[in-house]
PDB file of N, CA and C in Angstrom:
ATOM      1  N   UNK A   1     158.203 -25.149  42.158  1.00  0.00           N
ATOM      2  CA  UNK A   1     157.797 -25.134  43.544  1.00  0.00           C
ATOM      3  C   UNK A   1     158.031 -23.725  44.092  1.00  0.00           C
ATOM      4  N   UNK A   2     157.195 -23.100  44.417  1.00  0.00           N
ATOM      5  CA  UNK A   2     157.304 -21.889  44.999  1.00  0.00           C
ATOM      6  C   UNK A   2     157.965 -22.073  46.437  1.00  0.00           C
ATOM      7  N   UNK A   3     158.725 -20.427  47.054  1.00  0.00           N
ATOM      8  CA  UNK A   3     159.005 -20.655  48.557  1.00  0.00           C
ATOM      9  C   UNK A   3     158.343 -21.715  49.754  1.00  0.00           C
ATOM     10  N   UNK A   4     156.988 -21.405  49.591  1.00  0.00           N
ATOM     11  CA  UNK A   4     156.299 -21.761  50.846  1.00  0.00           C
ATOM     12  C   UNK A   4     156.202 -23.707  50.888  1.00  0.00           C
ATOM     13  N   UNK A   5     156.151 -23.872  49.625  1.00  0.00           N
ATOM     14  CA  UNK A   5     155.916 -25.440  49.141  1.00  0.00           C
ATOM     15  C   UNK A   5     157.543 -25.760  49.554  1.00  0.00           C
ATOM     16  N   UNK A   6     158.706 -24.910  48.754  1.00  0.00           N
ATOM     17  CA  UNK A   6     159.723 -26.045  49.285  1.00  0.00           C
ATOM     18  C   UNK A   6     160.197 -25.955  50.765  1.00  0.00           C
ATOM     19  N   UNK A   7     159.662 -24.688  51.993  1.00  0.00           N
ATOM     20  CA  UNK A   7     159.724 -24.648  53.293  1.00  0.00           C
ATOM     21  C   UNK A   7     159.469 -26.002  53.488  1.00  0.00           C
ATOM     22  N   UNK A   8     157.666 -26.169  53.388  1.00  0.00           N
ATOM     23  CA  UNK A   8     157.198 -27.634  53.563  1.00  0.00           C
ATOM     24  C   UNK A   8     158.132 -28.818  53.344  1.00  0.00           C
ATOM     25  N   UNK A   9     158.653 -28.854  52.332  1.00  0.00           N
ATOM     26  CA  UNK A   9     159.157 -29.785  51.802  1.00  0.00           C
ATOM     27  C   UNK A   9     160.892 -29.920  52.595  1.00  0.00           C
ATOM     28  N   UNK A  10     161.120 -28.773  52.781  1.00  0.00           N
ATOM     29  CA  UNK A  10     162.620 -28.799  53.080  1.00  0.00           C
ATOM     30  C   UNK A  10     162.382 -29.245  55.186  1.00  0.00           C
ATOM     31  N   UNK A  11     161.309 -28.353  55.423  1.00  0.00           N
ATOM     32  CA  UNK A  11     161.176 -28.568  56.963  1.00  0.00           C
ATOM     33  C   UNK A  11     160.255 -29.780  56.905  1.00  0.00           C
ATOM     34  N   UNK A  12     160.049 -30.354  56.263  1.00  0.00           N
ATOM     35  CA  UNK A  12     159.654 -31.980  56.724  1.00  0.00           C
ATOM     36  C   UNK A  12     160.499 -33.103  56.494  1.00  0.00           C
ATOM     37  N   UNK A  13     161.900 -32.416  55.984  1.00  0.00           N
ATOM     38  CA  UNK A  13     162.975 -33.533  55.666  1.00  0.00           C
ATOM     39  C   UNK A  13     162.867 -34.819  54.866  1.00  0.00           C
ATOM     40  N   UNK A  14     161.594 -33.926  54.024  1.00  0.00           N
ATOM     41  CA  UNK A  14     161.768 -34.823  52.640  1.00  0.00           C
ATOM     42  C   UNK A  14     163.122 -34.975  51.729  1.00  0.00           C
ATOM     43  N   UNK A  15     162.758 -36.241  51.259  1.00  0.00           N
ATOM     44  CA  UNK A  15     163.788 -36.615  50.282  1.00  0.00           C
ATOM     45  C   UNK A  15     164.327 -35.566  49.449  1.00  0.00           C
ATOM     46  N   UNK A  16     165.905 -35.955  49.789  1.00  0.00           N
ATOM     47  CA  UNK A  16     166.932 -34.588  49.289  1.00  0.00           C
ATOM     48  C   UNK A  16     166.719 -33.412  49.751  1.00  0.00           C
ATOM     49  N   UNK A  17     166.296 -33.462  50.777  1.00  0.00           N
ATOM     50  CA  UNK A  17     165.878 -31.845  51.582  1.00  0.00           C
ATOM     51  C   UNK A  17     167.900 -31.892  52.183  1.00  0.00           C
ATOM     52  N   UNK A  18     167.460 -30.862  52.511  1.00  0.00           N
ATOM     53  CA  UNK A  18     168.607 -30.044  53.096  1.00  0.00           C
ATOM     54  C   UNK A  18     168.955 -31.301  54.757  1.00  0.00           C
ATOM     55  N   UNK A  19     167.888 -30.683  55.345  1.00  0.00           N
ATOM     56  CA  UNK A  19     167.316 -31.910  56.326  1.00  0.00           C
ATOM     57  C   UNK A  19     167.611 -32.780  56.944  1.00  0.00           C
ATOM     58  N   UNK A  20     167.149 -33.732  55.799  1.00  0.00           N
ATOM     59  CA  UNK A  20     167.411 -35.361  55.742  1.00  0.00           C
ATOM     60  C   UNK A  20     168.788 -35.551  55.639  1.00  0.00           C
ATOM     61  N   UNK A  21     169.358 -35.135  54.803  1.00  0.00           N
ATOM     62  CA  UNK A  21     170.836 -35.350  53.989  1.00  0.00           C
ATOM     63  C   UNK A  21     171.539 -34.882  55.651  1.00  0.00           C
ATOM     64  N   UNK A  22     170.791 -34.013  56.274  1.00  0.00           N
ATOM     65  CA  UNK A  22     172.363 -33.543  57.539  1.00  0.00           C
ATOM     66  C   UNK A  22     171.315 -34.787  58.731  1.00  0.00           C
ATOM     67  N   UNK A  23     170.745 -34.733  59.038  1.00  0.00           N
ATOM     68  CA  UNK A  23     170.154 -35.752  59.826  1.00  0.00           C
ATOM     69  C   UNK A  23     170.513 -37.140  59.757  1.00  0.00           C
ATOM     70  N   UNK A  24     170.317 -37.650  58.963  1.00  0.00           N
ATOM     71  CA  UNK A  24     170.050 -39.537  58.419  1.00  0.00           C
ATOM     72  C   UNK A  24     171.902 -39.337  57.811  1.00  0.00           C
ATOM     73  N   UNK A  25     172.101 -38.508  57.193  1.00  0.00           N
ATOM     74  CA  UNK A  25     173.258 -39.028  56.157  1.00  0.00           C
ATOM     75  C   UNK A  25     174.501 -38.543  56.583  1.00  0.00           C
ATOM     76  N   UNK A  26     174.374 -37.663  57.570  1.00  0.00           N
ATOM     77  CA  UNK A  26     175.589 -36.819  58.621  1.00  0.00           C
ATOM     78  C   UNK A  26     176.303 -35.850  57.093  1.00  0.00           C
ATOM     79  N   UNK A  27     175.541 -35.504  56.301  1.00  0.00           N
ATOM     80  CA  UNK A  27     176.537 -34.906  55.025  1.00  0.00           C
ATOM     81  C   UNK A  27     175.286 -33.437  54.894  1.00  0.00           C
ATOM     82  N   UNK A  28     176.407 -32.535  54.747  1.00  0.00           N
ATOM     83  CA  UNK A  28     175.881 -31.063  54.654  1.00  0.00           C
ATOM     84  C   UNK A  28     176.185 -30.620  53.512  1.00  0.00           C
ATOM     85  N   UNK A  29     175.039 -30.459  52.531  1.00  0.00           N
ATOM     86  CA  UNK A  29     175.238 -30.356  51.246  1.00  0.00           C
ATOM     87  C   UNK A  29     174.821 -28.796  51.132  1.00  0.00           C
ATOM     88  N   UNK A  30     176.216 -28.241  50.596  1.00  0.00           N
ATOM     89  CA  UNK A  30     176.100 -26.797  50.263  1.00  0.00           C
ATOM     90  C   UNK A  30     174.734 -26.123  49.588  1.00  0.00           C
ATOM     91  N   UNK A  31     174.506 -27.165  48.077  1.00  0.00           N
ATOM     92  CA  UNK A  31     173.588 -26.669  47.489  1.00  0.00           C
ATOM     93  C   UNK A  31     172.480 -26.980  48.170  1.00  0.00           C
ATOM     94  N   UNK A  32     172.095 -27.793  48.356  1.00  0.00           N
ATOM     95  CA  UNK A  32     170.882 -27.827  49.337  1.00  0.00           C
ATOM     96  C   UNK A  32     170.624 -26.735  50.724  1.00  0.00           C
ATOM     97  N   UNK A  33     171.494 -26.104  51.459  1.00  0.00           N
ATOM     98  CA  UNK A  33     171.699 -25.471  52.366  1.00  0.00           C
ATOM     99  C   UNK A  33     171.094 -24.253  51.878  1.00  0.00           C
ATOM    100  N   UNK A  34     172.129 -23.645  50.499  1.00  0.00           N
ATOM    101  CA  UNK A  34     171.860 -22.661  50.184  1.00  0.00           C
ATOM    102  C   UNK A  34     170.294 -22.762  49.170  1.00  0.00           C
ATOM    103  N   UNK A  35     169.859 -23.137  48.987  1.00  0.00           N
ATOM    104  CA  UNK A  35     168.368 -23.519  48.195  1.00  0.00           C
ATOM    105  C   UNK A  35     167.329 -22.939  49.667  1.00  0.00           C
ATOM    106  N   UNK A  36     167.974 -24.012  50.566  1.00  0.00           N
ATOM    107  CA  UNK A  36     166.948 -23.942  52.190  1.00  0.00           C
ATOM    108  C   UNK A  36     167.017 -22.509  52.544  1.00  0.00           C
ATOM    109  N   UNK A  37     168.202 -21.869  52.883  1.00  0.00           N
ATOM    110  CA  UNK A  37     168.171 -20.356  53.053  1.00  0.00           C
ATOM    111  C   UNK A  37     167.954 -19.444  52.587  1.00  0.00           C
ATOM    112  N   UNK A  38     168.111 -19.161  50.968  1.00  0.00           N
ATOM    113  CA  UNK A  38     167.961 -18.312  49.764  1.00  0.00           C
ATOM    114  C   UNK A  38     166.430 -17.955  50.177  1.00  0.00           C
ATOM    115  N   UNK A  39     165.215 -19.636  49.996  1.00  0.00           N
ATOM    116  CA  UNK A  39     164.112 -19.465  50.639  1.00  0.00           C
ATOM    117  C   UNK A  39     163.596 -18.864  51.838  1.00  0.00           C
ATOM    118  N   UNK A  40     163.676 -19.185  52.677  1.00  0.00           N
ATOM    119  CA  UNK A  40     163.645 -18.800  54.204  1.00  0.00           C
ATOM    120  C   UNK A  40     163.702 -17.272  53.830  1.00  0.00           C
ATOM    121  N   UNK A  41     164.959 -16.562  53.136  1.00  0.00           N
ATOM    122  CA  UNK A  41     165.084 -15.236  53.066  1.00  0.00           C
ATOM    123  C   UNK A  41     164.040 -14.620  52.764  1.00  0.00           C
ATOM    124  N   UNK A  42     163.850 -15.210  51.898  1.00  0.00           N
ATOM    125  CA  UNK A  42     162.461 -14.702  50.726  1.00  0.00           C
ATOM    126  C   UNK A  42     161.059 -14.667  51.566  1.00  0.00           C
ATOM    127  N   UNK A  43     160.934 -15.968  52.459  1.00  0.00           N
ATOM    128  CA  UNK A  43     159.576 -15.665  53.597  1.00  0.00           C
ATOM    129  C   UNK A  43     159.578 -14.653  54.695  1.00  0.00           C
ATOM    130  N   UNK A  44     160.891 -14.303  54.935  1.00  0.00           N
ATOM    131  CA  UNK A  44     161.171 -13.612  56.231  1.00  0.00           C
ATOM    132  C   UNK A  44     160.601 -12.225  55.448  1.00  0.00           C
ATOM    133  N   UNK A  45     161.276 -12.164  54.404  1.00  0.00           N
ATOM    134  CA  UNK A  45     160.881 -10.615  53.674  1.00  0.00           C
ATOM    135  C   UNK A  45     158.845 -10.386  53.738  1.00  0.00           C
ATOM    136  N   UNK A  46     158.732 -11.539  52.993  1.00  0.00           N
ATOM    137  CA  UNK A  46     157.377 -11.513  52.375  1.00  0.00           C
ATOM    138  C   UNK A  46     156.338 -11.539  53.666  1.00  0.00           C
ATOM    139  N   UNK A  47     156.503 -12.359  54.955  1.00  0.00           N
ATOM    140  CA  UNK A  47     156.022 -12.040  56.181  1.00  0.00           C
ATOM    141  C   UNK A  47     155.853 -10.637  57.227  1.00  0.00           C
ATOM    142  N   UNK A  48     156.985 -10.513  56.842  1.00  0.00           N
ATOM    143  CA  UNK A  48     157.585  -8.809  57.624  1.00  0.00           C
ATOM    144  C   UNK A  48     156.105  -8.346  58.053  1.00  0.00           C
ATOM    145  N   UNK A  49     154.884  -8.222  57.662  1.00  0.00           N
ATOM    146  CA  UNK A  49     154.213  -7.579  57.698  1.00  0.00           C
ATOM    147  C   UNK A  49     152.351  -8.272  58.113  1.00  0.00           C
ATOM    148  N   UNK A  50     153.204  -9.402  58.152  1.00  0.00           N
ATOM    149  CA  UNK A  50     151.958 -10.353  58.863  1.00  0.00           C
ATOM    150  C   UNK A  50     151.762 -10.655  60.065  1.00  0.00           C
ATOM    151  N   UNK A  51     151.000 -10.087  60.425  1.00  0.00           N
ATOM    152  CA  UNK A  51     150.646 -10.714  62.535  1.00  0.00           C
ATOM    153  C   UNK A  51     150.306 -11.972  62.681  1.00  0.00           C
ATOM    154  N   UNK A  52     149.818 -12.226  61.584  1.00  0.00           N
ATOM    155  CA  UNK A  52     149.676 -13.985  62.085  1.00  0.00           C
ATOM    156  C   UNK A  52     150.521 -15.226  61.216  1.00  0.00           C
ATOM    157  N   UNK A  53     151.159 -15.864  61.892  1.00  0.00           N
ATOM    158  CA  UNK A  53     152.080 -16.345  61.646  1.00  0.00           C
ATOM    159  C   UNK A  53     151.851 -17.814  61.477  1.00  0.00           C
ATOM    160  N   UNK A  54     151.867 -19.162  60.243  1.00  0.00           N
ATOM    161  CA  UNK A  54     151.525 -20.191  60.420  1.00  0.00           C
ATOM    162  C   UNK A  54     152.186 -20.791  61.416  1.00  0.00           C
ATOM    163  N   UNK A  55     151.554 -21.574  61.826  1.00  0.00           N
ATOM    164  CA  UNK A  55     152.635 -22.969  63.223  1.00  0.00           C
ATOM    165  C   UNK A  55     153.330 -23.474  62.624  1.00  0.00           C
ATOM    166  N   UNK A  56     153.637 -24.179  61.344  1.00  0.00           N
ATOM    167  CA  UNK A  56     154.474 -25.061  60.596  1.00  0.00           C
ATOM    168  C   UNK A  56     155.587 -23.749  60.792  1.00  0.00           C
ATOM    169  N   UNK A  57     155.511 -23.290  60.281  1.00  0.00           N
ATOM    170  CA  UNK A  57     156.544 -21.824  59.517  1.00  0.00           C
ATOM    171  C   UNK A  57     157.203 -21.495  60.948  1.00  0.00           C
ATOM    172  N   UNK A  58     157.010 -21.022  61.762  1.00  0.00           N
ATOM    173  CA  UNK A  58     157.571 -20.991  63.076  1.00  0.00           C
ATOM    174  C   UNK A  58     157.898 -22.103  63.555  1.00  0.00           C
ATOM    175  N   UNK A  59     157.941 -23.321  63.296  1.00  0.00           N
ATOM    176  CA  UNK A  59     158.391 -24.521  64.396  1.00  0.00           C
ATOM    177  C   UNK A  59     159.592 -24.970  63.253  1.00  0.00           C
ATOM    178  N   UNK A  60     159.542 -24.840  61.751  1.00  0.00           N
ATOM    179  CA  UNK A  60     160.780 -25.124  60.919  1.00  0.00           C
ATOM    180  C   UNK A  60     161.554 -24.074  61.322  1.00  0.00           C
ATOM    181  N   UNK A  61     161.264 -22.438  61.504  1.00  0.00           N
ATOM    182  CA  UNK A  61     162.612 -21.786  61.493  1.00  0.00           C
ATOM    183  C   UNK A  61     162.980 -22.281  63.111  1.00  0.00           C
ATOM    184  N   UNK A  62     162.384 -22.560  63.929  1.00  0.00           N
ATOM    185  CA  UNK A  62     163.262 -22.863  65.559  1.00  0.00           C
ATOM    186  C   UNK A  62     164.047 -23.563  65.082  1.00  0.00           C
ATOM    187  N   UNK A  63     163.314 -25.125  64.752  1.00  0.00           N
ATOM    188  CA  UNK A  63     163.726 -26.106  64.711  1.00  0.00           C
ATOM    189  C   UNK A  63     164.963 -26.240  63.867  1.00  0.00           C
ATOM    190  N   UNK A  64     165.533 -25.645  62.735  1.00  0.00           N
ATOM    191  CA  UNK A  64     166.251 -25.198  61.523  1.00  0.00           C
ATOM    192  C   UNK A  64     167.772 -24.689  62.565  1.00  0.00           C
ATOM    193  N   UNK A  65     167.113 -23.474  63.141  1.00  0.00           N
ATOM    194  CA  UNK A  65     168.450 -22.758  63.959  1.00  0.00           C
ATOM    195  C   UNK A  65     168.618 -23.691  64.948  1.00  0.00           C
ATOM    196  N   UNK A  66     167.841 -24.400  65.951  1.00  0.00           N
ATOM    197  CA  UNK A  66     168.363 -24.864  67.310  1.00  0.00           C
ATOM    198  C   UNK A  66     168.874 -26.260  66.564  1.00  0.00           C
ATOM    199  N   UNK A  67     168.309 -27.245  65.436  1.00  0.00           N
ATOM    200  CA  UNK A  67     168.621 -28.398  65.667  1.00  0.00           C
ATOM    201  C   UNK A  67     169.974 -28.601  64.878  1.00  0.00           C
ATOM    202  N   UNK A  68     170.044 -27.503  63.861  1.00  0.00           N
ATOM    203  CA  UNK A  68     171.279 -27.837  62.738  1.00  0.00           C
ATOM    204  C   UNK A  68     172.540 -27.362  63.917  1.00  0.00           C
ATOM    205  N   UNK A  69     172.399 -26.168  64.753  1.00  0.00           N
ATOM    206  CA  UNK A  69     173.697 -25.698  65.705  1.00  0.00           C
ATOM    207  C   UNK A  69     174.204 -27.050  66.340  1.00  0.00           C
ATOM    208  N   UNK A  70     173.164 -27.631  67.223  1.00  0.00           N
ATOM    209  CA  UNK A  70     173.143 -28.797  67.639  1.00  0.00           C
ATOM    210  C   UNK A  70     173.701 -30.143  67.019  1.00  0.00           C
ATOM    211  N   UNK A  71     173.530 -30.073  66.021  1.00  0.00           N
ATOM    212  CA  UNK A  71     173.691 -31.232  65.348  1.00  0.00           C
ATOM    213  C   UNK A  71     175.055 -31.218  64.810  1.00  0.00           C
ATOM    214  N   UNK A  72     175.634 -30.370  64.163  1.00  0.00           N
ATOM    215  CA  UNK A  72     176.984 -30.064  63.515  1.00  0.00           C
ATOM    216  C   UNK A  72     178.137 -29.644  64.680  1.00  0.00           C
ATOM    217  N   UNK A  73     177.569 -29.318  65.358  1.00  0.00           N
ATOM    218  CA  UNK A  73     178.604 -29.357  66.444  1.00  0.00           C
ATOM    219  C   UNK A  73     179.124 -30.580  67.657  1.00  0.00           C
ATOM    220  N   UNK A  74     178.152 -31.782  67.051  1.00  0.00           N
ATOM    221  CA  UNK A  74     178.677 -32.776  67.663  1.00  0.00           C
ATOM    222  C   UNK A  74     180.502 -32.932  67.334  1.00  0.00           C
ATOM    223  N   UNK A  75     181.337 -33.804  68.025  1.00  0.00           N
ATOM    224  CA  UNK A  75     182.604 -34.138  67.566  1.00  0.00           C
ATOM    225  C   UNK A  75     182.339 -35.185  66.220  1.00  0.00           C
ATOM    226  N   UNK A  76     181.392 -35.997  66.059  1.00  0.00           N
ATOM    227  CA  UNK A  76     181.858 -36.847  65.199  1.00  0.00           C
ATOM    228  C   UNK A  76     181.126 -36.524  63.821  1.00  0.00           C
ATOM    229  N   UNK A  77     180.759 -35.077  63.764  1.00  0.00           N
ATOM    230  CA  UNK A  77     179.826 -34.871  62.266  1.00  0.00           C
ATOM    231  C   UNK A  77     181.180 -34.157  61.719  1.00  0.00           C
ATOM    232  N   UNK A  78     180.961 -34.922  60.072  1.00  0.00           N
ATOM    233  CA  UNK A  78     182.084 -34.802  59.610  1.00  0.00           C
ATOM    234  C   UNK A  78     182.047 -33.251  58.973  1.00  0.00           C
ATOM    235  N   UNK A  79     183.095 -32.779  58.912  1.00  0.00           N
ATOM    236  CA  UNK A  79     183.004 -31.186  58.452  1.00  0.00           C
ATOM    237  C   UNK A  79     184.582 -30.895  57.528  1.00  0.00           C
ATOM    238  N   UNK A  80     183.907 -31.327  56.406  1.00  0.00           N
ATOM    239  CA  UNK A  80     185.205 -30.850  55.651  1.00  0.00           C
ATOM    240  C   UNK A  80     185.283 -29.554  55.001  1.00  0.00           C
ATOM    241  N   UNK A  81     184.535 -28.399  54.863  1.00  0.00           N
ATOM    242  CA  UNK A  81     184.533 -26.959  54.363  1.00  0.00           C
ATOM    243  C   UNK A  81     185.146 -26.240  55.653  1.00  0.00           C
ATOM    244  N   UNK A  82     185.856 -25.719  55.870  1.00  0.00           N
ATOM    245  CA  UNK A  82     186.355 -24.885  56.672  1.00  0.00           C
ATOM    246  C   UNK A  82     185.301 -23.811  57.536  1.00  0.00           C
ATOM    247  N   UNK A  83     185.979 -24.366  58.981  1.00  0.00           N
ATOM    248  CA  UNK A  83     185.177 -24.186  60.208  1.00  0.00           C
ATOM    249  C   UNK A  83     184.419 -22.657  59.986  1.00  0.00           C
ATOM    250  N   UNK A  84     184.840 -21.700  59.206  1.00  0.00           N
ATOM    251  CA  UNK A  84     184.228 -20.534  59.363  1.00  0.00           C
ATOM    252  C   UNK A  84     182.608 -20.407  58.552  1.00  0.00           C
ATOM    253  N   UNK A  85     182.971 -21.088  57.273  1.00  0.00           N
ATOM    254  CA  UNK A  85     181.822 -21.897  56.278  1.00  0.00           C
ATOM    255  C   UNK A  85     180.551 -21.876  57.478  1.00  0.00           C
ATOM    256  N   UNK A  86     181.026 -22.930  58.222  1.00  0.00           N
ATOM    257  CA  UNK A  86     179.930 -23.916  59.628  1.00  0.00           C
ATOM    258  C   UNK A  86     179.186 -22.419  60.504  1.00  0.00           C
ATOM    259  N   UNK A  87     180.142 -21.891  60.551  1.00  0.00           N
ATOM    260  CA  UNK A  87     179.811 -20.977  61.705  1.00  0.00           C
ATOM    261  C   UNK A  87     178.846 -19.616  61.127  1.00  0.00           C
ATOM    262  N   UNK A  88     179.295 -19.049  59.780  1.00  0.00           N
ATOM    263  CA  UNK A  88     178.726 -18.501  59.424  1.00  0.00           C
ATOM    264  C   UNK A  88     176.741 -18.884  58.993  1.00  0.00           C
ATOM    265  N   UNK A  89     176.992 -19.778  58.515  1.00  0.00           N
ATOM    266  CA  UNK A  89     175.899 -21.044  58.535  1.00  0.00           C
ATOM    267  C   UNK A  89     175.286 -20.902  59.581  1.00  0.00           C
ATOM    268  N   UNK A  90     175.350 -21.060  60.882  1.00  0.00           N
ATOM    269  CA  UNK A  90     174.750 -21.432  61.495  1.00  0.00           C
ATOM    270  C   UNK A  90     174.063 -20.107  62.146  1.00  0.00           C
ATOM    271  N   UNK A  91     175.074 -19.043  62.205  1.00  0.00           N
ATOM    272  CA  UNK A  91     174.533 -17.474  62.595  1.00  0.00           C
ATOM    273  C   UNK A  91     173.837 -17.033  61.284  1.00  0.00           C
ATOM    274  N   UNK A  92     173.305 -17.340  60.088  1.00  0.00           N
ATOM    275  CA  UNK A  92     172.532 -17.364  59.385  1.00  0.00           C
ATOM    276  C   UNK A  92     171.217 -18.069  59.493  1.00  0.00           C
ATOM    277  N   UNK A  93     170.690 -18.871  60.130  1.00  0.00           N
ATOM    278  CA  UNK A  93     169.923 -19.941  60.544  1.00  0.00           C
ATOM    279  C   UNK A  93     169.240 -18.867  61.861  1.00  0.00           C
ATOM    280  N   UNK A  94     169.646 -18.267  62.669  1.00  0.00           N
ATOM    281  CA  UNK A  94     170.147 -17.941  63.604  1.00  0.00           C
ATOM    282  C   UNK A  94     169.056 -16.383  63.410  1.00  0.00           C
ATOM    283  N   UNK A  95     169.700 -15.588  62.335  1.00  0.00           N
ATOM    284  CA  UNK A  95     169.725 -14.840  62.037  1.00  0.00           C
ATOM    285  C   UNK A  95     167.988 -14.338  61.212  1.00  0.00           C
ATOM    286  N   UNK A  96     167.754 -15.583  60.533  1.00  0.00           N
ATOM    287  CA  UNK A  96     166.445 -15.771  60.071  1.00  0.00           C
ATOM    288  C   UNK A  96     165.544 -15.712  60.709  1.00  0.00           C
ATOM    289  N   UNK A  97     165.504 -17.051  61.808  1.00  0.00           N
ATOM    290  CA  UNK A  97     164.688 -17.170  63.277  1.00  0.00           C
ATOM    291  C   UNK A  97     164.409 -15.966  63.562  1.00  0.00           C
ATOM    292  N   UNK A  98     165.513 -15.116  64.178  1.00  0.00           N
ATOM    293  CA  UNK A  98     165.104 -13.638  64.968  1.00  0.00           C
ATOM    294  C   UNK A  98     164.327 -13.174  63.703  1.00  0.00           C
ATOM    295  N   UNK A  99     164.461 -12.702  62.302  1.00  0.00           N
ATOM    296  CA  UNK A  99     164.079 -11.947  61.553  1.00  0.00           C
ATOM    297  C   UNK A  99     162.048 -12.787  61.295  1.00  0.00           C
ATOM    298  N   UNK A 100     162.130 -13.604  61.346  1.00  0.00           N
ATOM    299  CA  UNK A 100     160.543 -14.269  60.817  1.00  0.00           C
ATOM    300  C   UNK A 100     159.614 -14.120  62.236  1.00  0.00           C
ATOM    301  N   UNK A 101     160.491 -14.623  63.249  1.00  0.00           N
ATOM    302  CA  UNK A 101     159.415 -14.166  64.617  1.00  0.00           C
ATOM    303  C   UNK A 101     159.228 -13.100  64.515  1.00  0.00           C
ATOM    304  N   UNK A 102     160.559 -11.988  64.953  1.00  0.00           N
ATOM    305  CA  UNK A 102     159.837 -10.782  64.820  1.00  0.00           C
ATOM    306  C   UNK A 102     159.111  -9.522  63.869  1.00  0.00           C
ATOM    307  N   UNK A 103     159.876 -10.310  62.631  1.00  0.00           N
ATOM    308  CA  UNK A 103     158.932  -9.291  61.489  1.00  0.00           C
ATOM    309  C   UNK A 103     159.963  -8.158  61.121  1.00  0.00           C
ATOM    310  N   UNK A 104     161.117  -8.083  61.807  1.00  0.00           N
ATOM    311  CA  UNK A 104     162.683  -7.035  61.552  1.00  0.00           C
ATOM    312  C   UNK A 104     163.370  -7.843  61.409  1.00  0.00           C
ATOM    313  N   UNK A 105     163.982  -7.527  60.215  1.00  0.00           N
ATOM    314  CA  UNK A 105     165.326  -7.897  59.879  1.00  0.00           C
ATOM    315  C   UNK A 105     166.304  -7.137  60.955  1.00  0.00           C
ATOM    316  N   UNK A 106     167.817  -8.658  61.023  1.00  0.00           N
ATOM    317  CA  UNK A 106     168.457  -7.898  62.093  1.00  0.00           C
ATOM    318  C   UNK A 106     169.523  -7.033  61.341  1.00  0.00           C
ATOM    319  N   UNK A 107     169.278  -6.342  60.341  1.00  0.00           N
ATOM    320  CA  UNK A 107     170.249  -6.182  59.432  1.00  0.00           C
ATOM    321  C   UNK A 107     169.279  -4.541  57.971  1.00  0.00           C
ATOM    322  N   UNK A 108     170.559  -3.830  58.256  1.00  0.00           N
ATOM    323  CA  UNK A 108     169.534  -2.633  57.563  1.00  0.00           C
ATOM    324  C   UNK A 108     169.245  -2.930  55.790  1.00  0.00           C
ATOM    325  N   UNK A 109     168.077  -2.244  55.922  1.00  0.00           N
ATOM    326  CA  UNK A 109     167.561  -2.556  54.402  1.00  0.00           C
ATOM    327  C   UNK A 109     168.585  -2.538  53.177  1.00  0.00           C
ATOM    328  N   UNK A 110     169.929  -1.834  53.088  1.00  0.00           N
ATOM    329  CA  UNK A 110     170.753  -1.669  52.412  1.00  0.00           C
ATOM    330  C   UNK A 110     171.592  -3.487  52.437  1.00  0.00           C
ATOM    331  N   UNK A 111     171.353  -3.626  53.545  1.00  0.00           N
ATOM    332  CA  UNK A 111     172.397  -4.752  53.821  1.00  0.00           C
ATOM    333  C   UNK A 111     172.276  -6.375  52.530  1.00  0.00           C
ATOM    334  N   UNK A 112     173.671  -6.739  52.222  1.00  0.00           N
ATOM    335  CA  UNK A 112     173.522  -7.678  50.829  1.00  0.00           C
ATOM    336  C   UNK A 112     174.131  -8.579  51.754  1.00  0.00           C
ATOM    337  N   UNK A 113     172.878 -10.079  51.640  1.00  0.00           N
ATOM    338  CA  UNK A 113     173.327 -11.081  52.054  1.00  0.00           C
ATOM    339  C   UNK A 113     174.182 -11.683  51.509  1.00  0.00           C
ATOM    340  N   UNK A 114     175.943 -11.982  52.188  1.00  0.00           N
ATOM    341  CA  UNK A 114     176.326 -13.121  51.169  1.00  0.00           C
ATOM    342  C   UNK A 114     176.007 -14.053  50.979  1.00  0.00           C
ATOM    343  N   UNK A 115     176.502 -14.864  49.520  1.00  0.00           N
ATOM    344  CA  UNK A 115     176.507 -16.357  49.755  1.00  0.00           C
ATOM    345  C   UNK A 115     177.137 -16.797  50.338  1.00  0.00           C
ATOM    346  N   UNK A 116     176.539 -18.181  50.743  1.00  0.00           N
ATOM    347  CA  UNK A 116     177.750 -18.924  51.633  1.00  0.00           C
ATOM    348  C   UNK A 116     177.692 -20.284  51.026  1.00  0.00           C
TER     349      UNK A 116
END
């Protein structure tokens, strides 16, 4: 499955998406997270240079940063990786959004994403 297929797949909260599992199952599965973002990285790059932008592709990265902040920060979503894990996470999400709308990374070309 190439990037753009598992966007689809991950921003429609198909089965075993990243998604579904934090939505329906209240459980935030690392590997899945990092699969969802690794990607995302890879479109933000490969877009940089496109004026026109699909609607799907812009309404998963909003929806990605505003609904996961939202969602994990309720009191009763369970969070057992240590609070900095969450936070970094989420200013990554965060971080994408700004970079795919506007076509700049917020971060200089030298810069090495960690894992998280």
């Amino acid at each position: 499955m190439d990037d753009l297929e598992l966007l689809r797949w991950e921003f429609g909260a198909e089965d075993g998406s990243f998604l579904i599992q934090l939505r329906c199952d209240l459980h935030w599965d690392r590997h899945a997270f990092s699969r969802l973002e690794q990607a995302m990285r890879r479109v933000c790059a490969e877009q940089e240079t496109n004026e026109r932008l699909d609607r799907w592709l812009v309404e998963g990265y909003w929806y990605m940063a505003d609904f996961v902040r939202g969602h994990t920060r309720h009191p009763n979503f369970p969070r057992p990786e240590p609070p900095a894990y969450y936070e970094a996470a989420i200013e990554r999400l965060h971080d994408l959004q700004n970079w795919f709308v506007t076509g700049r990374s917020p971060y200089l070309a030298s810069y090495t994403w960690p894992d998280l």
